[in-house]
N, C-alpha and C. Protein backbone atom coordinates (compact mmCIF):
# COMPACT_ATOMS: atom_id res chain seq x y z
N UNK A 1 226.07 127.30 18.15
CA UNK A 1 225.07 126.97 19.15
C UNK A 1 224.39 128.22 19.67
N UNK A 2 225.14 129.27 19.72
CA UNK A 2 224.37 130.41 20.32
C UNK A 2 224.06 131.10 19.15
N UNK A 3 223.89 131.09 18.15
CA UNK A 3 223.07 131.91 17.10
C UNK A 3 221.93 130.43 17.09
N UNK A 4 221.65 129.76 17.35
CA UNK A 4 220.70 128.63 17.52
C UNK A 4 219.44 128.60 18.19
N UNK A 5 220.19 129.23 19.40
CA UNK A 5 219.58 129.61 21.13
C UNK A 5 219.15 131.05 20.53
N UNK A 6 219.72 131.83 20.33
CA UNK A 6 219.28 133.21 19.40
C UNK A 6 218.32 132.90 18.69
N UNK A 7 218.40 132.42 17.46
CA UNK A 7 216.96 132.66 16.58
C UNK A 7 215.80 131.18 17.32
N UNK A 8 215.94 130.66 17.94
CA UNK A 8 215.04 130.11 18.58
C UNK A 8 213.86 130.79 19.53
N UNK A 9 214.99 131.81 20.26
CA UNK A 9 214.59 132.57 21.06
C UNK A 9 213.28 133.74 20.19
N UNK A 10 214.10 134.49 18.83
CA UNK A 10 212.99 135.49 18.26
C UNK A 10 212.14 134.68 18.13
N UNK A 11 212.06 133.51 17.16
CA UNK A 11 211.23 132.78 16.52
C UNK A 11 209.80 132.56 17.34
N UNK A 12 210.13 132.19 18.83
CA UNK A 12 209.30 131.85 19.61
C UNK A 12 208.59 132.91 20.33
N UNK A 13 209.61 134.06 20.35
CA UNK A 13 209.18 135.59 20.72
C UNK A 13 208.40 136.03 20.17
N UNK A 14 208.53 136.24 19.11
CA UNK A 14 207.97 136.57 17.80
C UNK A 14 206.28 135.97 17.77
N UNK A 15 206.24 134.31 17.82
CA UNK A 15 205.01 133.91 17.27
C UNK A 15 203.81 134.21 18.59
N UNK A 16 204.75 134.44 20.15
CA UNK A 16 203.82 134.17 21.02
C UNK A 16 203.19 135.57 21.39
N UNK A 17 204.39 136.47 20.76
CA UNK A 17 203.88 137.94 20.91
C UNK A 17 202.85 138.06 20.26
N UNK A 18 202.96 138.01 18.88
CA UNK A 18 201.55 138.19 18.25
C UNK A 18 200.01 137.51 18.60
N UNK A 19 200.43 136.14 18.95
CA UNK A 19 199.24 135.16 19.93
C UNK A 19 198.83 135.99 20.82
N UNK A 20 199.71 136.67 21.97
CA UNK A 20 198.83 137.39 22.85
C UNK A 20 198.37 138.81 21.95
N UNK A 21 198.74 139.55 21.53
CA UNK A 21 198.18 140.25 20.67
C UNK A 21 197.12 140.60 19.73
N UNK A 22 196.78 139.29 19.34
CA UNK A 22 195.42 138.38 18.83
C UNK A 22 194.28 138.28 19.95
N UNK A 23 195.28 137.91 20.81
CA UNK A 23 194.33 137.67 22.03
C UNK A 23 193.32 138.76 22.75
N UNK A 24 194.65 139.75 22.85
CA UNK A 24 193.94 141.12 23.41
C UNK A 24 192.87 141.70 22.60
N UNK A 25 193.37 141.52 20.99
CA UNK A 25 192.33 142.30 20.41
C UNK A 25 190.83 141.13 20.20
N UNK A 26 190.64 140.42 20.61
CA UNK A 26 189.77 139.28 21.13
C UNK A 26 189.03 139.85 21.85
N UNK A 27 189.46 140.06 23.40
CA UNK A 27 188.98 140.53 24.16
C UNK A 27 188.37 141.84 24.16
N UNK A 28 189.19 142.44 23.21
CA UNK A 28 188.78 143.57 22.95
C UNK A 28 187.67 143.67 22.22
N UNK A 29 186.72 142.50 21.93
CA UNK A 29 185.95 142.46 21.05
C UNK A 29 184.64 142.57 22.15
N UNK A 30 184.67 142.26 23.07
CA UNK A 30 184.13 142.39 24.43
C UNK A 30 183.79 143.55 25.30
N UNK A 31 183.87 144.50 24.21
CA UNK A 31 183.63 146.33 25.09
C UNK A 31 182.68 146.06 24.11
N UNK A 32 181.78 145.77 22.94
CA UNK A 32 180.66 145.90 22.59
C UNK A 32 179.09 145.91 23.05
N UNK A 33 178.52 147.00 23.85
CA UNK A 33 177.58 146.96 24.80
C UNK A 33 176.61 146.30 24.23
N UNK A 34 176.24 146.61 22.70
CA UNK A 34 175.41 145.90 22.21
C UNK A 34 175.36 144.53 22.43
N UNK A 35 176.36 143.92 22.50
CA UNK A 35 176.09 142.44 22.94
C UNK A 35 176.77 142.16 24.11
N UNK A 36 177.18 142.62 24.99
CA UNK A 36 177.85 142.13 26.18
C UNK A 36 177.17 143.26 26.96
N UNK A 37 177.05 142.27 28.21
CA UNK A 37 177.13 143.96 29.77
C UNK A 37 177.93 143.80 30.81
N UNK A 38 178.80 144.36 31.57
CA UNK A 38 179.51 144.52 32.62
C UNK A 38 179.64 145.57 33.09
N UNK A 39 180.54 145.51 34.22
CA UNK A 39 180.80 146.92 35.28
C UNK A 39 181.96 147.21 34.97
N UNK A 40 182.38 148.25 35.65
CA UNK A 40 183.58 149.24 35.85
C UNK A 40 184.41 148.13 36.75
N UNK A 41 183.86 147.31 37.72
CA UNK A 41 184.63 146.58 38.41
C UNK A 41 185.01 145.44 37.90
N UNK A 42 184.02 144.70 37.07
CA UNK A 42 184.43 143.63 36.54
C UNK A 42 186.08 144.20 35.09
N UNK A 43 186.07 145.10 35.06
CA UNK A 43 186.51 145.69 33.74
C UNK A 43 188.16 145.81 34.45
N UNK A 44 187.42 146.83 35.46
CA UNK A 44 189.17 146.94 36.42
C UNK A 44 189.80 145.69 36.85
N UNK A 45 189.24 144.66 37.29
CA UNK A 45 189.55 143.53 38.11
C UNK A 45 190.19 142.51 36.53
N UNK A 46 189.99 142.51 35.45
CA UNK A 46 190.33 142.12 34.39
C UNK A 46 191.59 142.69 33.82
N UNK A 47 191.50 143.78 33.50
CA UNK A 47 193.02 144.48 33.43
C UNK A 47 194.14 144.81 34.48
N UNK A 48 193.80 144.99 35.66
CA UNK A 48 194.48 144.81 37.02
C UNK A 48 195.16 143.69 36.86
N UNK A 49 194.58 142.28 36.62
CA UNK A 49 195.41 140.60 36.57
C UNK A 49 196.17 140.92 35.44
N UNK A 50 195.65 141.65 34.04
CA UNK A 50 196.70 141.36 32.94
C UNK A 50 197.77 142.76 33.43
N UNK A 51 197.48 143.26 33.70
CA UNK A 51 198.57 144.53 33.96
C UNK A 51 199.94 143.72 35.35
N UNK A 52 198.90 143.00 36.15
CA UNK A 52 200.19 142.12 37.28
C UNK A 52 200.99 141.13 36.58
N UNK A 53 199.99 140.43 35.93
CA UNK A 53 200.71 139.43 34.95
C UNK A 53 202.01 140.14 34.22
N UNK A 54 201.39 141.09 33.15
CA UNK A 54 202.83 142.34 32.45
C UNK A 54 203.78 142.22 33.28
N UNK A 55 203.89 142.78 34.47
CA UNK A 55 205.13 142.93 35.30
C UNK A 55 205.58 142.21 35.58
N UNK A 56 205.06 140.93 36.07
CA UNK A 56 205.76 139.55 36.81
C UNK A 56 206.93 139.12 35.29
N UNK A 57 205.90 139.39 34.31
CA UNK A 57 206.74 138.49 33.15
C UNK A 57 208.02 139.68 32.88
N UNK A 58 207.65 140.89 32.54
CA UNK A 58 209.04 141.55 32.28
C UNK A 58 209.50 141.62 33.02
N UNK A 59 209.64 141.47 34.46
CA UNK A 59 210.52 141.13 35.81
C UNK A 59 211.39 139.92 35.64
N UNK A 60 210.82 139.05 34.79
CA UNK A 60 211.67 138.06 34.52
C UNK A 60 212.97 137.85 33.54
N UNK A 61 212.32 138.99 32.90
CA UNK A 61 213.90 139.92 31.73
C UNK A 61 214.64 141.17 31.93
N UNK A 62 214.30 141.58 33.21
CA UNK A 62 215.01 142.58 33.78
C UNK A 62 216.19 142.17 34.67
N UNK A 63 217.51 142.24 34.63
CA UNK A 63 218.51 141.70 35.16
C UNK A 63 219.29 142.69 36.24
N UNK A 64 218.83 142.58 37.17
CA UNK A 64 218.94 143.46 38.47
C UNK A 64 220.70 143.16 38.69
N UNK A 65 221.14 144.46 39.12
CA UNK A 65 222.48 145.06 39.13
C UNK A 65 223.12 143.48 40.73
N UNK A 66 222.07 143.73 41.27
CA UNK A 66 222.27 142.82 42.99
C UNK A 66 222.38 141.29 42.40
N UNK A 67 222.21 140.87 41.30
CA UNK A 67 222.67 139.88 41.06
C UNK A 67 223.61 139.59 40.68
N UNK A 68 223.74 140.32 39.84
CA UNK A 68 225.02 140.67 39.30
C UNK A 68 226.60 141.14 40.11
N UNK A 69 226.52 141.23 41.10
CA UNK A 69 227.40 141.52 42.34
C UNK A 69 227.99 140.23 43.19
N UNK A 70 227.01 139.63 43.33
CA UNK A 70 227.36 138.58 44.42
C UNK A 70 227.89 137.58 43.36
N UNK A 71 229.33 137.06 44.27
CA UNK A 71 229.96 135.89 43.45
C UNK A 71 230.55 135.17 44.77
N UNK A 72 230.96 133.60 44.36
CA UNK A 72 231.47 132.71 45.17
C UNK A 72 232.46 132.37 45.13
């Protein structure tokens, strides 16, 4: 059961990593001045959300020592 929960886990790791990865380089298709225009602010205010987003999510796989302490 837990080599199950294991390769379930890469499998799904795996396909969604590359999805956002796809994604970014998407967006990244979007610094082309020739066909797009924006600001410095619109630009910051775009990577600022994906950079908060980053942290919230690896905050969620970081296993803090203070949890790990308290028992009942």
């Amino acid at each position: 059961m837990k080599d199950n929960r294991r390769e379930n886990f890469k499998r799904l790791a795996v396909a969604r990593t590359k999805e956002i990865l796809r994604r970014l380089k998407v967006l990244g298709n979007c610094a082309n001045r020739s066909h797009y225009d924006y600001t410095e602010e619109e630009i910051a205010k775009i990577f600022s959300e994906i950079e908060k987003k980053l942290r919230e999510t690896k905050a969620k796989f970081t296993f803090s020592e203070r949890e790990k302490e308290f028992k009942l």
